[in-house]
N, C-alpha and C. Protein backbone atom coordinates (compact mmCIF):
# COMPACT_ATOMS: atom_id res chain seq x y z
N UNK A 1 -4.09 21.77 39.21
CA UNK A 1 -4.54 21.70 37.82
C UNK A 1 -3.36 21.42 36.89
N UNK A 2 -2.51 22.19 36.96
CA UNK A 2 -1.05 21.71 36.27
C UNK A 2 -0.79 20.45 36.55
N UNK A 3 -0.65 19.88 37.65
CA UNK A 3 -0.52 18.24 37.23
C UNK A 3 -1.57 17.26 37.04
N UNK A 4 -2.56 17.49 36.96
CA UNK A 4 -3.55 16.88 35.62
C UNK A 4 -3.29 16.51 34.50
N UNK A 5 -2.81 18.65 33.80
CA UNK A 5 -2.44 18.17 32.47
C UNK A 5 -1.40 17.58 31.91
N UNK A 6 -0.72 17.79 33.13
CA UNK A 6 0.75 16.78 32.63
C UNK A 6 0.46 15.37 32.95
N UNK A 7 -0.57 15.46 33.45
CA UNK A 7 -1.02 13.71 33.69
C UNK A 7 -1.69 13.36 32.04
N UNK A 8 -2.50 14.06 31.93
CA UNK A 8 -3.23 14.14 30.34
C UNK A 8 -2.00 13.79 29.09
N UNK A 9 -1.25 14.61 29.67
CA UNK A 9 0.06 14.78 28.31
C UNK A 9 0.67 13.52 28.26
N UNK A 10 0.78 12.96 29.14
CA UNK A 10 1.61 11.59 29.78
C UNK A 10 0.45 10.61 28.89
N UNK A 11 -0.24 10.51 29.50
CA UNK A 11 -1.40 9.28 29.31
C UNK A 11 -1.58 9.26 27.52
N UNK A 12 -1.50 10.80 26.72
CA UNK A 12 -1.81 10.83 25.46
C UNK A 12 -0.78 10.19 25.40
N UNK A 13 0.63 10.41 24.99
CA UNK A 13 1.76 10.15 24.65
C UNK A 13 2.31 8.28 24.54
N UNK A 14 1.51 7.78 25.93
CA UNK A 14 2.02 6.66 26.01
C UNK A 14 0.80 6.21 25.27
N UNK A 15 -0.34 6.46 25.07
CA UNK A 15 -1.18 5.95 23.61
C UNK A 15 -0.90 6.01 22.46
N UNK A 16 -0.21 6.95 22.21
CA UNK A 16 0.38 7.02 21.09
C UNK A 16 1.75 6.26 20.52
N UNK A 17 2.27 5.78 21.37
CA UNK A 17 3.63 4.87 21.75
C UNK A 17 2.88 3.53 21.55
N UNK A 18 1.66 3.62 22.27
CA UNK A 18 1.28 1.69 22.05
C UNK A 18 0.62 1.53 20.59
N UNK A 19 0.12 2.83 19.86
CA UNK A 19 -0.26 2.76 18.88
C UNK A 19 0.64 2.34 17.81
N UNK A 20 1.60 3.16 18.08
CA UNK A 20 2.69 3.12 16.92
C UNK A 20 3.36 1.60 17.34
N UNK A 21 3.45 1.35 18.24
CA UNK A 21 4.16 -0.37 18.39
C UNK A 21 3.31 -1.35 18.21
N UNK A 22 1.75 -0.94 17.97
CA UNK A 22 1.20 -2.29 17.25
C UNK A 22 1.14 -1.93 15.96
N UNK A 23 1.48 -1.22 15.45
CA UNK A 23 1.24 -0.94 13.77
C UNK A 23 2.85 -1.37 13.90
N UNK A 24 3.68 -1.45 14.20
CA UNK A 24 5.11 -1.75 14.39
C UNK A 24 4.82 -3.77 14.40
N UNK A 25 4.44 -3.97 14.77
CA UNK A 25 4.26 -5.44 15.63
C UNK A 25 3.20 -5.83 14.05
N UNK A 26 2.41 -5.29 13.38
CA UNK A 26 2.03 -5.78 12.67
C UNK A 26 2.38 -6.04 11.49
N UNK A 27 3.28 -4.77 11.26
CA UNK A 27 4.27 -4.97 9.68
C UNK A 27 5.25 -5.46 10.20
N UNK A 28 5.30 -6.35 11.33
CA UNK A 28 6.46 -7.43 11.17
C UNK A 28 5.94 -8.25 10.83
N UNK A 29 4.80 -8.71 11.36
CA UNK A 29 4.31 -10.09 11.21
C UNK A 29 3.59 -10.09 9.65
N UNK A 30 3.51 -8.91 8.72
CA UNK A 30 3.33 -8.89 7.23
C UNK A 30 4.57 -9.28 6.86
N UNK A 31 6.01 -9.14 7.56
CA UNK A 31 7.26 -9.03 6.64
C UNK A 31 7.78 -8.00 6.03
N UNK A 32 6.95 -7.28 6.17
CA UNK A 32 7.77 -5.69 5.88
C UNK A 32 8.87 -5.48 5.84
N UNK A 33 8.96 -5.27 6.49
CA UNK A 33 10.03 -4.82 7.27
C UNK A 33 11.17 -3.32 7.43
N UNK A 34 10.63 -2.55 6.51
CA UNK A 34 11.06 -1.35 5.95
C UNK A 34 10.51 -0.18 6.76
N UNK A 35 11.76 1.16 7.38
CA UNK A 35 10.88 1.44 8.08
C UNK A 35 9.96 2.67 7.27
N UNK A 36 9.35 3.62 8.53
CA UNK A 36 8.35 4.05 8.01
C UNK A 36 8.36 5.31 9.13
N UNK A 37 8.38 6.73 7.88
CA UNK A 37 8.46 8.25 8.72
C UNK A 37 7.35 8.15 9.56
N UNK A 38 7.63 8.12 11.04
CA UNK A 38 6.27 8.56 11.68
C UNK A 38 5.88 9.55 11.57
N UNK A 39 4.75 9.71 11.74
CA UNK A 39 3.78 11.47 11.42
C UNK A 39 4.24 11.80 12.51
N UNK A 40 4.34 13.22 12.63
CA UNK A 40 4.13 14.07 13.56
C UNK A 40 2.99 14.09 14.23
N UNK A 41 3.20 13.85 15.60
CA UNK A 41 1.90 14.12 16.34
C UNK A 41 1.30 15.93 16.54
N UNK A 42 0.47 16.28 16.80
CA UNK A 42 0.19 18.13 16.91
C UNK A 42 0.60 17.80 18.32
N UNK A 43 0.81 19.34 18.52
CA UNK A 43 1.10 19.81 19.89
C UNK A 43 0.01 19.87 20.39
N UNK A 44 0.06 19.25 21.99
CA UNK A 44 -0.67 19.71 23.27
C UNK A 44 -0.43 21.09 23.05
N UNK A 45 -1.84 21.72 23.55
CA UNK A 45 -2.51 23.16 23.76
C UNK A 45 -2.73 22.92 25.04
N UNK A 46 -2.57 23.99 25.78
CA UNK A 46 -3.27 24.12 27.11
C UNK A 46 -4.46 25.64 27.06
């Protein structure tokens, strides 16, 4: 069961990585270019 949720934790994390690099990938292609505080994600609960 413990490595599930570290499978879970993994799998959130790297969604959240592709999230933030297409919002990344898109204010380039606006020209932005300025960066921008990422939010804090909440903590995994088990």
């Amino acid at each position: 069961m413990n490595l599930r949720n570290t499978l879970l934790r993994i799998s959130g994390a790297i969604q959240v990585l592709e999230e933030e690099l297409a919002k990344e990938d898109h204010s380039a292609q606006d020209g932005i270019g300025r960066l921008e505080e990422i939010p804090k994600s909440e903590p995994v609960t088990e």
